[in-house]
Protein backbone atom coordinates (compact mmCIF):
# COMPACT_ATOMS: atom_id res chain seq x y z
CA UNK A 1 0.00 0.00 0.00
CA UNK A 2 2.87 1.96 0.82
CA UNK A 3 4.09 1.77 -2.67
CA UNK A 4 0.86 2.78 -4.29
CA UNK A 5 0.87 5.87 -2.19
CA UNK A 6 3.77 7.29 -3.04
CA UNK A 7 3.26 6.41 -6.69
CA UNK A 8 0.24 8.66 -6.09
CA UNK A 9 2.24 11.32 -4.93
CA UNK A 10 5.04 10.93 -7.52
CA UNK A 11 2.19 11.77 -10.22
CA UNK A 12 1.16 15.05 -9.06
CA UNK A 13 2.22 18.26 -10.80
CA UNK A 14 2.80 21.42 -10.75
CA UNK A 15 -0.13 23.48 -11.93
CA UNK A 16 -0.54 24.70 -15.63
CA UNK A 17 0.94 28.55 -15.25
CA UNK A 18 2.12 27.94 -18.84
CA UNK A 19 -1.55 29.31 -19.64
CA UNK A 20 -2.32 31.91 -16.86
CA UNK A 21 -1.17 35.41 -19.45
CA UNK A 22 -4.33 33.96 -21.42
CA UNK A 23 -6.85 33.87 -18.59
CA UNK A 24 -5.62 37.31 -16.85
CA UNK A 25 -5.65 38.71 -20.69
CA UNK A 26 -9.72 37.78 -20.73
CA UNK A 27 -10.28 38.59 -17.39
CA UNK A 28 -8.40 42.22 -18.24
CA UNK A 29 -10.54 42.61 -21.24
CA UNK A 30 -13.62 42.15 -19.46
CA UNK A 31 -16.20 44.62 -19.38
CA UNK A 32 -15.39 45.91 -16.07
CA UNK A 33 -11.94 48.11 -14.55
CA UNK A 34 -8.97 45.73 -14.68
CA UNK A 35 -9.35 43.87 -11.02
CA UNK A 36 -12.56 45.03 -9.93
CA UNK A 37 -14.05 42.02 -9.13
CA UNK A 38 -11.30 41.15 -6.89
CA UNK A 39 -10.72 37.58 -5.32
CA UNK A 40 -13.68 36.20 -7.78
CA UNK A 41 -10.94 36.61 -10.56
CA UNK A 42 -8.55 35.59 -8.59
CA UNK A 43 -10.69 32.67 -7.98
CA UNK A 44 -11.36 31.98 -11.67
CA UNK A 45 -7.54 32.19 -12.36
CA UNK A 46 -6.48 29.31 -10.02
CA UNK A 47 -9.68 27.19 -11.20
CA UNK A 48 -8.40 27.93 -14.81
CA UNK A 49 -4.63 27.02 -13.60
CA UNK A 50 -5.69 24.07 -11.60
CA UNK A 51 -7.89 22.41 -14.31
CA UNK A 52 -5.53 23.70 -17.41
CA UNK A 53 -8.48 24.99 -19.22
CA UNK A 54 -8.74 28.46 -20.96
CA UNK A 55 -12.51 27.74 -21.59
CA UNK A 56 -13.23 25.91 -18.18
CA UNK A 57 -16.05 23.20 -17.73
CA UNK A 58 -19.43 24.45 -16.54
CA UNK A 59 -18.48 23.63 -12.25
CA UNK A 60 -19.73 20.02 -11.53
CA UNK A 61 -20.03 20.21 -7.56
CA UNK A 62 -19.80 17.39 -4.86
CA UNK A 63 -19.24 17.80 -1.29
CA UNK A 64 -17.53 14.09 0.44
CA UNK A 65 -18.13 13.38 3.64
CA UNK A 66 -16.01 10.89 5.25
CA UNK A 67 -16.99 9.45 8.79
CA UNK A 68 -15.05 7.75 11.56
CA UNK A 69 -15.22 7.41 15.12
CA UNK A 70 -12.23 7.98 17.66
CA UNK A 71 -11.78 5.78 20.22
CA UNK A 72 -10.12 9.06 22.30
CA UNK A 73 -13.99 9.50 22.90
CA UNK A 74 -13.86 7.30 26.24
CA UNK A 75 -11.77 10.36 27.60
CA UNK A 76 -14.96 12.56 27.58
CA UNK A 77 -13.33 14.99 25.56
CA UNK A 78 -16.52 15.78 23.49
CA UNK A 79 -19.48 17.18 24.78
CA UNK A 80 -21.49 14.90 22.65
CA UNK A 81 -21.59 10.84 22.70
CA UNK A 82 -19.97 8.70 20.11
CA UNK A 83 -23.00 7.31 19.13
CA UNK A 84 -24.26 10.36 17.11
CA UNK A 85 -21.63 9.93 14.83
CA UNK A 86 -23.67 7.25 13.05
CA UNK A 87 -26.93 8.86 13.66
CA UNK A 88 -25.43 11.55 11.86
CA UNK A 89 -24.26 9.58 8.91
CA UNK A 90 -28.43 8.20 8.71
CA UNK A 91 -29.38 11.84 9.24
CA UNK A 92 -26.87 12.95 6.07
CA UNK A 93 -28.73 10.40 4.32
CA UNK A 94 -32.16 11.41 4.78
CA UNK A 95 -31.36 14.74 3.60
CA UNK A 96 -31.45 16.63 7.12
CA UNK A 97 -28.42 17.68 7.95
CA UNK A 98 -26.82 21.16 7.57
CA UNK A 99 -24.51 20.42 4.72
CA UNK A 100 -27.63 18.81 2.45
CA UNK A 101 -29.14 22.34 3.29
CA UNK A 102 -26.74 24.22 2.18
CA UNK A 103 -25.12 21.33 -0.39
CA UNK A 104 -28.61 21.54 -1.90
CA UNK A 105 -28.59 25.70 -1.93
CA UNK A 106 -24.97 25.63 -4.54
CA UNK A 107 -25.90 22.49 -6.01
CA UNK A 108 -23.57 20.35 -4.79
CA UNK A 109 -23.89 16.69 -4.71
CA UNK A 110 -23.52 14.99 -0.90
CA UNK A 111 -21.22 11.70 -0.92
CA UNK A 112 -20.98 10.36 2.54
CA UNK A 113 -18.45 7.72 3.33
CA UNK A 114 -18.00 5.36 6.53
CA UNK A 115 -14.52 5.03 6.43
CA UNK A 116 -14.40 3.87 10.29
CA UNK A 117 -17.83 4.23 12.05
CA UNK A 118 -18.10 2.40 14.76
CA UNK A 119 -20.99 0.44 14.00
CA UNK A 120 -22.26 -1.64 11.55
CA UNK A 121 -24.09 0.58 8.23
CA UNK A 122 -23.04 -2.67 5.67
CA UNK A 123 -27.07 -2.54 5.04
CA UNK A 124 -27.49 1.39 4.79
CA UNK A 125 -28.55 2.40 1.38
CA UNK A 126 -27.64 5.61 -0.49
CA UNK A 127 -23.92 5.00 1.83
CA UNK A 128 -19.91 4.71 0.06
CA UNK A 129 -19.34 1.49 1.68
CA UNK A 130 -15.35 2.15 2.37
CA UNK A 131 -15.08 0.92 6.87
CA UNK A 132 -11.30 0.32 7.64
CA UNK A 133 -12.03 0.08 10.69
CA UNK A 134 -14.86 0.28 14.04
CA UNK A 135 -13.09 3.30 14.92
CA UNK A 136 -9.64 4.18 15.77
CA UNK A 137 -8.07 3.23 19.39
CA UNK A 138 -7.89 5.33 22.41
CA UNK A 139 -4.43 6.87 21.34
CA UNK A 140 -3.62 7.49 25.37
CA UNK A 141 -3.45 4.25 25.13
CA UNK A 142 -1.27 3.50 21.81
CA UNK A 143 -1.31 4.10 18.49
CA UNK A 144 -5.04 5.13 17.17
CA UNK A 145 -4.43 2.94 14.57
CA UNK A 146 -1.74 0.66 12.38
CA UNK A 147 0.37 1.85 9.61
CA UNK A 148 -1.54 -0.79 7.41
CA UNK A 149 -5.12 1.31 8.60
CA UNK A 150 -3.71 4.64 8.18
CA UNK A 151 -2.63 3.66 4.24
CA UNK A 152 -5.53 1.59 3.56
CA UNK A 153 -7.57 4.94 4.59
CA UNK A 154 -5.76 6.94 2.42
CA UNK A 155 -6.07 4.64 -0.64
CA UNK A 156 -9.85 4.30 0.61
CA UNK A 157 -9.74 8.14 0.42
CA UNK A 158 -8.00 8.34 -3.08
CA UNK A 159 -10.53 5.55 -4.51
CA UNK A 160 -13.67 7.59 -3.84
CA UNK A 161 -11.91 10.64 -5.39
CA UNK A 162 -11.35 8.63 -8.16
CA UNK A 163 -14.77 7.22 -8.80
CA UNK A 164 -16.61 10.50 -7.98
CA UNK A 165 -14.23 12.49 -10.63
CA UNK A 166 -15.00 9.89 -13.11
CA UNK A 167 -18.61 10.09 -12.77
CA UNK A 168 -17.90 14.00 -13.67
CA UNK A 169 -17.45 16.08 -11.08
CA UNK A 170 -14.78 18.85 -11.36
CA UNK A 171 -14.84 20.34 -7.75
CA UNK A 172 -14.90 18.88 -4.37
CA UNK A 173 -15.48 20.05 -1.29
CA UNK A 174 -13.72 18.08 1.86
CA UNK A 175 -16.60 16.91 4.93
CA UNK A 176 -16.20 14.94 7.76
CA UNK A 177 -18.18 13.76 10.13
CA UNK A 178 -17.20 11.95 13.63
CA UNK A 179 -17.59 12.56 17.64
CA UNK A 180 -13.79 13.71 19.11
CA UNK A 181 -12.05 14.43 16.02
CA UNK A 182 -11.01 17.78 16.80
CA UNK A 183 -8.71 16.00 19.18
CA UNK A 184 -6.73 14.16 17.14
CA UNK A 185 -6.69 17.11 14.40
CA UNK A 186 -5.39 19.19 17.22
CA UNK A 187 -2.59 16.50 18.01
CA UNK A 188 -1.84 16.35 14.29
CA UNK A 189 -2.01 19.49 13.39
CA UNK A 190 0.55 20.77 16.55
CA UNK A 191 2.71 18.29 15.50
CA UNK A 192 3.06 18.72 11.97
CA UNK A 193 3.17 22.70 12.44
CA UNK A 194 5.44 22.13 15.29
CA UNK A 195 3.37 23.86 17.78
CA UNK A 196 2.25 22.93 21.06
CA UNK A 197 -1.01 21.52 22.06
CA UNK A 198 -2.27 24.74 23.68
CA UNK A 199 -1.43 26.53 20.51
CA UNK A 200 -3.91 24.68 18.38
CA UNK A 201 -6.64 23.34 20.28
CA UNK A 202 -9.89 24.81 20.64
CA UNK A 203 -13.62 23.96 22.25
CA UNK A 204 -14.58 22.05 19.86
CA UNK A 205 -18.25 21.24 20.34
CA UNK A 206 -18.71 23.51 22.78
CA UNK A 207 -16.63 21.64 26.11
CA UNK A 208 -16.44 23.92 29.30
CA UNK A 209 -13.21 25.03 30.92
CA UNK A 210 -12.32 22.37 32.61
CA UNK A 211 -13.26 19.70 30.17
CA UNK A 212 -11.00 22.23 27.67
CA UNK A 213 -7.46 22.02 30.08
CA UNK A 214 -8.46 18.35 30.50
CA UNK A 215 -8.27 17.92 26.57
CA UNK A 216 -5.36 20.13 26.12
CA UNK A 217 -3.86 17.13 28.86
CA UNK A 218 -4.91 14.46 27.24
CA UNK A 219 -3.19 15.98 23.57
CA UNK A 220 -0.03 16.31 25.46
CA UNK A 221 0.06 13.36 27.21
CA UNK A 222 -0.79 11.23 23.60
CA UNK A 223 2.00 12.75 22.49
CA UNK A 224 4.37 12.07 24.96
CA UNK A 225 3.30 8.26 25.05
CA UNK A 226 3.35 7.68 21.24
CA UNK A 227 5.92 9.98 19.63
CA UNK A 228 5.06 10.56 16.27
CA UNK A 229 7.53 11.52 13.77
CA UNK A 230 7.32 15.09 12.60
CA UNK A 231 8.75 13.68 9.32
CA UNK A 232 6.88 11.17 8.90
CA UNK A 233 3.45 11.84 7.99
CA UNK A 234 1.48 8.37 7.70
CA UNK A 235 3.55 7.93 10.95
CA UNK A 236 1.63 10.71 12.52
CA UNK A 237 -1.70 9.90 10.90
CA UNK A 238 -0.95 6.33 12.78
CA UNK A 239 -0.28 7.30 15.87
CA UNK A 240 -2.89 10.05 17.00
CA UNK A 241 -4.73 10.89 13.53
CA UNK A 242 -8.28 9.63 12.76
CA UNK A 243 -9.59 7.18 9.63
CA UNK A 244 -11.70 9.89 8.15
CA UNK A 245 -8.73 12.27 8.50
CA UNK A 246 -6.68 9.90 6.37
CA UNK A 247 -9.43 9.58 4.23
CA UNK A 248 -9.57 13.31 3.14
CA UNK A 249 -5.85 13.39 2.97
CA UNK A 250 -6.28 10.56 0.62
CA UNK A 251 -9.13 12.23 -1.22
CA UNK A 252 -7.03 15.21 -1.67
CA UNK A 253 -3.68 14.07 -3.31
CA UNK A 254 -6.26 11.49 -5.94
CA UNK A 255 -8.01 15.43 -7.23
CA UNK A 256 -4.63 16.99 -7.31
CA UNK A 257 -3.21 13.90 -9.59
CA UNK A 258 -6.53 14.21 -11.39
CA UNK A 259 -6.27 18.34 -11.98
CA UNK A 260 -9.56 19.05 -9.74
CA UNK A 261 -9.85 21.70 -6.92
CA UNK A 262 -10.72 20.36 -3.61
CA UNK A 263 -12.57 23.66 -1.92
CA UNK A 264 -11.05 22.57 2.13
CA UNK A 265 -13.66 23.38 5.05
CA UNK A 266 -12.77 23.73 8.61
CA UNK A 267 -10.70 22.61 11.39
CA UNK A 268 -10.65 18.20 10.67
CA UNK A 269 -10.55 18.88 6.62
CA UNK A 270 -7.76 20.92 7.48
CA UNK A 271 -5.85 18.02 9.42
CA UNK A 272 -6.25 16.06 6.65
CA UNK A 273 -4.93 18.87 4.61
CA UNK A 274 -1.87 19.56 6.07
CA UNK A 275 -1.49 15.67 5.94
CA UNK A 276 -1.57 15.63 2.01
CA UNK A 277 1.20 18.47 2.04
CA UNK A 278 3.52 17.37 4.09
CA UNK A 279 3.46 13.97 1.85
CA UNK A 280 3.37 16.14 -1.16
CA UNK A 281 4.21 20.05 -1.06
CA UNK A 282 2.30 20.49 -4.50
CA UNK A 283 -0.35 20.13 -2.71
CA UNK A 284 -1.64 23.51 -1.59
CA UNK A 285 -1.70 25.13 -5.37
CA UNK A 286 -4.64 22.49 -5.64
CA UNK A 287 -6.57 23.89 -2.79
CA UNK A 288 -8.79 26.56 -2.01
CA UNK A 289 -9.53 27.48 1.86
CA UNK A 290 -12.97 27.77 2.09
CA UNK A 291 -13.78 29.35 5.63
CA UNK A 292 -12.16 30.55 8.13
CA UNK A 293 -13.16 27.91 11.38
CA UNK A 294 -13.61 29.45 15.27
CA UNK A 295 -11.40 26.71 16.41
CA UNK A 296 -7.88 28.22 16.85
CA UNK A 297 -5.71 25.47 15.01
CA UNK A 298 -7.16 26.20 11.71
CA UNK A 299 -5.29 29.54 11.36
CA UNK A 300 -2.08 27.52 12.48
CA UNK A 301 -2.85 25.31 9.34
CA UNK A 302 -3.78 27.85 6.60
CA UNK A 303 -0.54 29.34 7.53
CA UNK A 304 1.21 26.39 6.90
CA UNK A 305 -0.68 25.49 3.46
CA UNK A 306 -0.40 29.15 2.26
CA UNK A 307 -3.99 29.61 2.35
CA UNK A 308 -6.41 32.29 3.01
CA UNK A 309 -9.94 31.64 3.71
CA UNK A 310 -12.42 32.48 1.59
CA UNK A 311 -15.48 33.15 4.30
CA UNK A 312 -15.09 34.04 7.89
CA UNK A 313 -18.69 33.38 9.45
CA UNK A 314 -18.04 32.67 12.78
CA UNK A 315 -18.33 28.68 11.63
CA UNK A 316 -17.43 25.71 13.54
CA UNK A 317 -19.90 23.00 11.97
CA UNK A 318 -17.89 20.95 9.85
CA UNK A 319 -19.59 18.41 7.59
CA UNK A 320 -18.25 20.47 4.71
CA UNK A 321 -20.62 23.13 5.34
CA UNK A 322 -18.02 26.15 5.08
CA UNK A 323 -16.57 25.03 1.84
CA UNK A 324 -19.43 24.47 -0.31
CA UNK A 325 -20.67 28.00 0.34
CA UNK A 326 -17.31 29.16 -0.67
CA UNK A 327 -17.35 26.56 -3.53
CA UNK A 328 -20.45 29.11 -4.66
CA UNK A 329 -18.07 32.12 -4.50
CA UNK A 330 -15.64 30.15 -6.91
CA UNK A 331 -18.59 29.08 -9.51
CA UNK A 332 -19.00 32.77 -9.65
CA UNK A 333 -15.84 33.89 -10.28
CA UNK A 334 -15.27 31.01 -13.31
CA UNK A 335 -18.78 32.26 -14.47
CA UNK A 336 -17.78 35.99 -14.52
CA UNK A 337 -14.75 34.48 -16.42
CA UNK A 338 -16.80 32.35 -18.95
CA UNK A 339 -20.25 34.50 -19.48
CA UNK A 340 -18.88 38.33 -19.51
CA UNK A 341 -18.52 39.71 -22.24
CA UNK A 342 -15.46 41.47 -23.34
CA UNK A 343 -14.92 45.23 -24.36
CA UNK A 344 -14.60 44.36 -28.16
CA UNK A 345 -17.55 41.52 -27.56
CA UNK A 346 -20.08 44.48 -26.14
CA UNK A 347 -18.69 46.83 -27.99
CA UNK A 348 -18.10 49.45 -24.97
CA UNK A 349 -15.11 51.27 -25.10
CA UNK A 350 -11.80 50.56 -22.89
CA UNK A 351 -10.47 52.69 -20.41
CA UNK A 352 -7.37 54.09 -20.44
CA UNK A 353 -6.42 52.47 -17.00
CA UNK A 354 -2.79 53.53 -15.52
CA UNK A 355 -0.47 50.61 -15.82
């Protein structure tokens, strides 16, 4: 498995900027002041770069959300029990969750995956059958998982990339669903950005005080007891990551091989994230931030993808929800850059802008 991951990662490349004097030329001729529209043509630029098209695709939207429990949950670090973790996944299903609401609002297609609920959905309908795993392990105990569990998620990860691409779509958006996984994000994310625990861990779903220096603990003390290896990502993902984590990792590094922009929501998508770049730097010219989360660590890992968000709402959901609103902002922008007409199109005379 090994192998075929870094295979993966050998195949990625750089992003077309052979083409990008054509698309700011169109966007320049537009019938608007050079830059006016601001980050939507900036947007449209790095969907044009990242998709090597001068005449982009009409967007093709999906939004996957991968699900896993964590067996750090017997800690009480969340202020909710495992178990709605898999009601959740039912409740994505029927439609009633807040990332079909708002999925539904841009047009986006849900894809929910149990990479590592723990419990059994083999019989759910309408469900990416893709379970590694009942869960991780309690990493205060030991590893959270096996090398063998952390690649097979990956691969797992890189497989429904692969099928979901091929069915059409030409933007993702990164979701996640599962009880305690802002713990090991925060864990990942301080040791991959070399912070400290404190640095990048937040409330998560809403924990008190005292439940917060208790987690804060716990993140240090996982640490201590399992060691990961700063330069060794998969080794990190092993030791105190989570399946779904892996899984968007995964999912990330399969679009950037296949030349489609993954739109990254909040705090967990961002763990997996900063996974996929540290195995492969090319990573982050793939990527668009979509919101800015609540929960501290995030800004610690747009910093260290090079990202700025594209929302800041105060959001701390998850499922996704963050980036498919931005992923509306970015079908704008590629619209503006496919549907305006130019000066010589409209026949409107051009300014005579300072250069």
């Amino acid at each position: 498995m090994e192998q075929r991951i870094n295979k993966l990662i050998k195949s990625i490349k750089q992003v077309n900027s052979d083409i990008a004097n054509t698309v700011i030329n169109r966007l320049d001729n537009l019938t608007k002041p050079k830059g006016s529209l601001g980050k939507l043509e900036e947007f449209a630029l790095r969907y044009c770069l990242i998709t090597s098209q001068t005449d982009p695709d009409t967007l093709n939207k999906a939004v996957l959300v991968f699900a896993g429990d964590h067996g750090v949950t017997e800690e009480g670090v969340s202020a909710f029990p495992k178990d709605v973790t898999f009601q959740m996944v039912k409740n994505f299903l029927k439609g009633g969750a807040g990332i079909n609401v708002l999925a539904r609002h841009v047009g986006a297609d849900v894809k929910v995956i149990d990479i590592g609920v723990d419990y059994d959905l083999s019989n759910m309908d309408g469900l990416v059958h893709k379970k590694v795993a009942y869960g991780t392990q309690n990493m205060l105990k030991g590893p959270a998982m096996t090398r063998k569990e952390a690649e097979q998620a990956i691969l797992a990860g890189a497989e429904v990339a692969e099928e979901v691409i091929g069915a059409g779509k030409n933007i993702l958006a990164t979701g996640e669903m599962g009880i305690g996984n802002t713990t090991p994000s925060s864990a990942l994310t301080a040791v991959i950005c070399k912070k400290t625990p404190r640095d990048v861990t937040g409330r998560g779903t809403g924990i008190d005080k005292s439940a917060y220096e208790k987690k804060i603990g716990l993140i240090e003390k996982a640490l201590e007891i399992n060691q990961p290896d700063p330069s060794d990502p998969i080794d990190c993902l092993s030791k105190v990551g989570g399946l779904e984590i892996a899984g968007i990792a995964g999912m990330i590094l399969k679009a950037c091989q296949m030349k489609v922009p993954v739109v990254v929501d909040g705090f967990i998508s961002g763990a997996g994230a900063i996974v996929a770049k540290a195995l492969c730097p090319l990573v982050s010219d793939y990527l668009f931030c979509g919101h800015c989360s609540v929960e501290k660590g995030h800004r610690v890992q747009m910093e260290y993808l090079g990202l700025e968000p594209i929302l800041n709402l105060d959001m701390r959901l998850g499922e996704g929800t963050g980036a498919v609103l931005a992923m509306g902002l970015i079908e704008a922008g590629v619209k503006i850059y496919k549907e305006m007409a130019t000066f010589d199109q409209a026949a409107v005379s051009p300014g005579n802008e300072a250069i």
